[in-house]
Protein backbone atom coordinates (compact mmCIF):
# COMPACT_ATOMS: atom_id res chain seq x y z
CA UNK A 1 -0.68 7.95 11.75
CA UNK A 2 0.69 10.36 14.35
CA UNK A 3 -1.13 12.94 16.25
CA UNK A 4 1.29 15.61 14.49
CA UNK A 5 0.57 13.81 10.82
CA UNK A 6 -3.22 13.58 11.12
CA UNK A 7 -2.98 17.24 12.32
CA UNK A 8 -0.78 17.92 8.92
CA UNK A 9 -3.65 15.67 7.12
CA UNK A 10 -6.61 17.76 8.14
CA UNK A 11 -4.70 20.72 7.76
CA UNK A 12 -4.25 19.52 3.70
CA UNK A 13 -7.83 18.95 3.52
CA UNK A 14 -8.89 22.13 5.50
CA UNK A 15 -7.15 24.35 3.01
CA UNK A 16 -8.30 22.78 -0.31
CA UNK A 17 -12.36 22.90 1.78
CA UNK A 18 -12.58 19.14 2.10
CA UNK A 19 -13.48 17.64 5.34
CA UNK A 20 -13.66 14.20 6.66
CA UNK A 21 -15.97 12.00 4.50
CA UNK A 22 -15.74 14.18 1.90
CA UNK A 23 -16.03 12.03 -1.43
CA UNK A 24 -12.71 13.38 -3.81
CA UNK A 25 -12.20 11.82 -7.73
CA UNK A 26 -8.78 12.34 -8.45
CA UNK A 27 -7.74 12.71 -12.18
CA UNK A 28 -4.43 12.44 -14.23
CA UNK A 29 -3.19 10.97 -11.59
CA UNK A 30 1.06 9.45 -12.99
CA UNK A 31 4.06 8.32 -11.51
CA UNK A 32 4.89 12.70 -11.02
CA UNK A 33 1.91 13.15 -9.04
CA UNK A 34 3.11 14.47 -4.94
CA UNK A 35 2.50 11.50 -3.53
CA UNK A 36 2.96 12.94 0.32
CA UNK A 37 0.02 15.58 -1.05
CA UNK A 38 -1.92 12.51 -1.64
CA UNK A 39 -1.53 10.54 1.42
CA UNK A 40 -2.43 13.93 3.61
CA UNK A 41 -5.21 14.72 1.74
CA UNK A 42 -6.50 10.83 2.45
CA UNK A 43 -5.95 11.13 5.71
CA UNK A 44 -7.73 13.85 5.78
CA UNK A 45 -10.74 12.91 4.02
CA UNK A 46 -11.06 9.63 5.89
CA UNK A 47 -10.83 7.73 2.89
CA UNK A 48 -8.79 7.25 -0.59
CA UNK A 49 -9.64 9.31 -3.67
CA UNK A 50 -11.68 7.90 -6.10
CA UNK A 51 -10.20 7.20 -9.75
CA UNK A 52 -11.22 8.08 -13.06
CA UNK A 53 -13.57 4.50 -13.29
CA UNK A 54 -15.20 5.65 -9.97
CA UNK A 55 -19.23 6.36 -10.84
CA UNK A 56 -20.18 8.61 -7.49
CA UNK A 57 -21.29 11.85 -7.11
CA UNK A 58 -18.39 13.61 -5.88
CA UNK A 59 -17.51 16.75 -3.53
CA UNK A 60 -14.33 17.74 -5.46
CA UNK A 61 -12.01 16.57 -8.61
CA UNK A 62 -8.27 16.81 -7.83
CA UNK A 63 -6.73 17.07 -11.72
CA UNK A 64 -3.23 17.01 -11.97
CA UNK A 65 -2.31 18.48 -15.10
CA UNK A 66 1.00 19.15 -16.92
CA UNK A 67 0.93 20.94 -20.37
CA UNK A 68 1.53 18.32 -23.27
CA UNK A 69 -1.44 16.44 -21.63
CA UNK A 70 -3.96 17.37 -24.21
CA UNK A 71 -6.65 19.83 -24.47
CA UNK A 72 -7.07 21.57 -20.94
CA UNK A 73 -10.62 23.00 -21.75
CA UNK A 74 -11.55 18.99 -22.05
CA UNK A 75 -10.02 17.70 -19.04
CA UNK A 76 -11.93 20.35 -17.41
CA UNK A 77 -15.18 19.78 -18.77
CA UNK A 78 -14.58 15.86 -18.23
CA UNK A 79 -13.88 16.91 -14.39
CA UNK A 80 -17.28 18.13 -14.28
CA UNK A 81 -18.93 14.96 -15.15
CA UNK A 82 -19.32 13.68 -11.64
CA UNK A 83 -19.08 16.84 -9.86
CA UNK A 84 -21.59 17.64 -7.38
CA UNK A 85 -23.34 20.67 -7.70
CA UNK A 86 -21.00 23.11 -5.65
CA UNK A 87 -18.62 21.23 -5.68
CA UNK A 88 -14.77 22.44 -6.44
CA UNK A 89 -12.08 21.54 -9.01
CA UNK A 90 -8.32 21.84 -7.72
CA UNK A 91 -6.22 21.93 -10.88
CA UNK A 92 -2.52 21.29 -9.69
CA UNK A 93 -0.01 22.06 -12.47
CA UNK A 94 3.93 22.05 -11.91
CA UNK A 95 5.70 25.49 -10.34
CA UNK A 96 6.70 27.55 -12.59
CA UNK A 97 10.58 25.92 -13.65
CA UNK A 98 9.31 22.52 -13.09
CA UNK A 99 8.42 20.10 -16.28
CA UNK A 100 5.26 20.33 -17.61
CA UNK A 101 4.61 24.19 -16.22
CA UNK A 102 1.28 25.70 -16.92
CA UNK A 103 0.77 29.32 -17.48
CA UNK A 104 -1.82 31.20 -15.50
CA UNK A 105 -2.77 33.00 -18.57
CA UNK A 106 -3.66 29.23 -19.89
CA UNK A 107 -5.85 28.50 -17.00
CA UNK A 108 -7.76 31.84 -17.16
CA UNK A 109 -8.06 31.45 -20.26
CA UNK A 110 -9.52 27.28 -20.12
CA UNK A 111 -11.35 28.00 -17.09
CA UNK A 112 -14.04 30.14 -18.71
CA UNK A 113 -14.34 28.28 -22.00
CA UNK A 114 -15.47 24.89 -19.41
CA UNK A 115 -18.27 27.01 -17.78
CA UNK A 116 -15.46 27.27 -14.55
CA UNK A 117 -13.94 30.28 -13.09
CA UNK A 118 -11.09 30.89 -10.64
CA UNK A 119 -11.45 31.70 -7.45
CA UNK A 120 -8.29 31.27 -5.30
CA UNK A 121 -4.55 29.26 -4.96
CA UNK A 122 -3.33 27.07 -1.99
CA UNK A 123 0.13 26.51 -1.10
CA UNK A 124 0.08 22.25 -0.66
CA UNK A 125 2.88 21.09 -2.32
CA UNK A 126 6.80 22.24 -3.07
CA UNK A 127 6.42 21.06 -6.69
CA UNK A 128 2.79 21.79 -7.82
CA UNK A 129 0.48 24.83 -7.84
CA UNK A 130 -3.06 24.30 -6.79
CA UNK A 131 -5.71 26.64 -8.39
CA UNK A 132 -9.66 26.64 -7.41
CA UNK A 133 -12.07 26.43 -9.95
CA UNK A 134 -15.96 26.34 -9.49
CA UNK A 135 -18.73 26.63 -11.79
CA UNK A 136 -19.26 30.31 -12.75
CA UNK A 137 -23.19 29.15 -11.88
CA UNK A 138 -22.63 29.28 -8.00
């Protein structure tokens, strides 16, 4: 990796709070997914994101999610499962005009119902939208 692409790389991390060693599960992860997104945030983290079979205790869920995937209020809840306590949910959903766009409306109105609330956005990606959640307890 470059100087100027592990610079990117932290940069990716930095802005979704993650640093190097940071332990990330990555969920609804398909062939859509931004897979440059990915390998920054990687780099960043010093490591590759867990999966969905992946038991740890984790610092942060990435969930890519696209509506027609199901129920969003249980996606969220599962993304809790192995969530550290303080830890942070990214949900990334398609821009607005892309497939599988999500309202806003429909994550305010999930993110409540799984115990989460929003608390800010991050511009990472040129095809999907990256929203904070974190347990309303914190």
């Amino acid at each position: 990796m470059s100087e100027a692409e592990a610079a990117t790389a932290v940069d990716v991390a930095g802005k979704l709070g993650f640093k190097d060693g940071d332990l990330v599960q990555e969920l609804g992860y398909d062939d859509d997914v931004d897979f440059d997104l990915r390998e920054q945030l990687e780099g960043g983290l010093g490591g590759e994101l867990l999966t969905e079979d992946d038991q740890e205790v984790v610092d942060g869920v990435i969930l890519w999610w696209r509506s027609g995937d199901g129920d969003l209020v249980d996606a969220l809840v599962d993304s809790l499962l192995s969530l550290d306590a303080g830890g942070v949910i990214w949900l990334l959903t398609p821009k607005s005009g892309r497939p599988g766009y999500v309202a806003p409306a429909d994550i305010q109105e999930s993110a409540p119902t799984a115990g989460l609330h929003s608390t800010s956005s991050a511009g990472v990606s040129g095809e999907w939208a990256a929203t904070r959640l974190v347990s309303r307890k914190q």
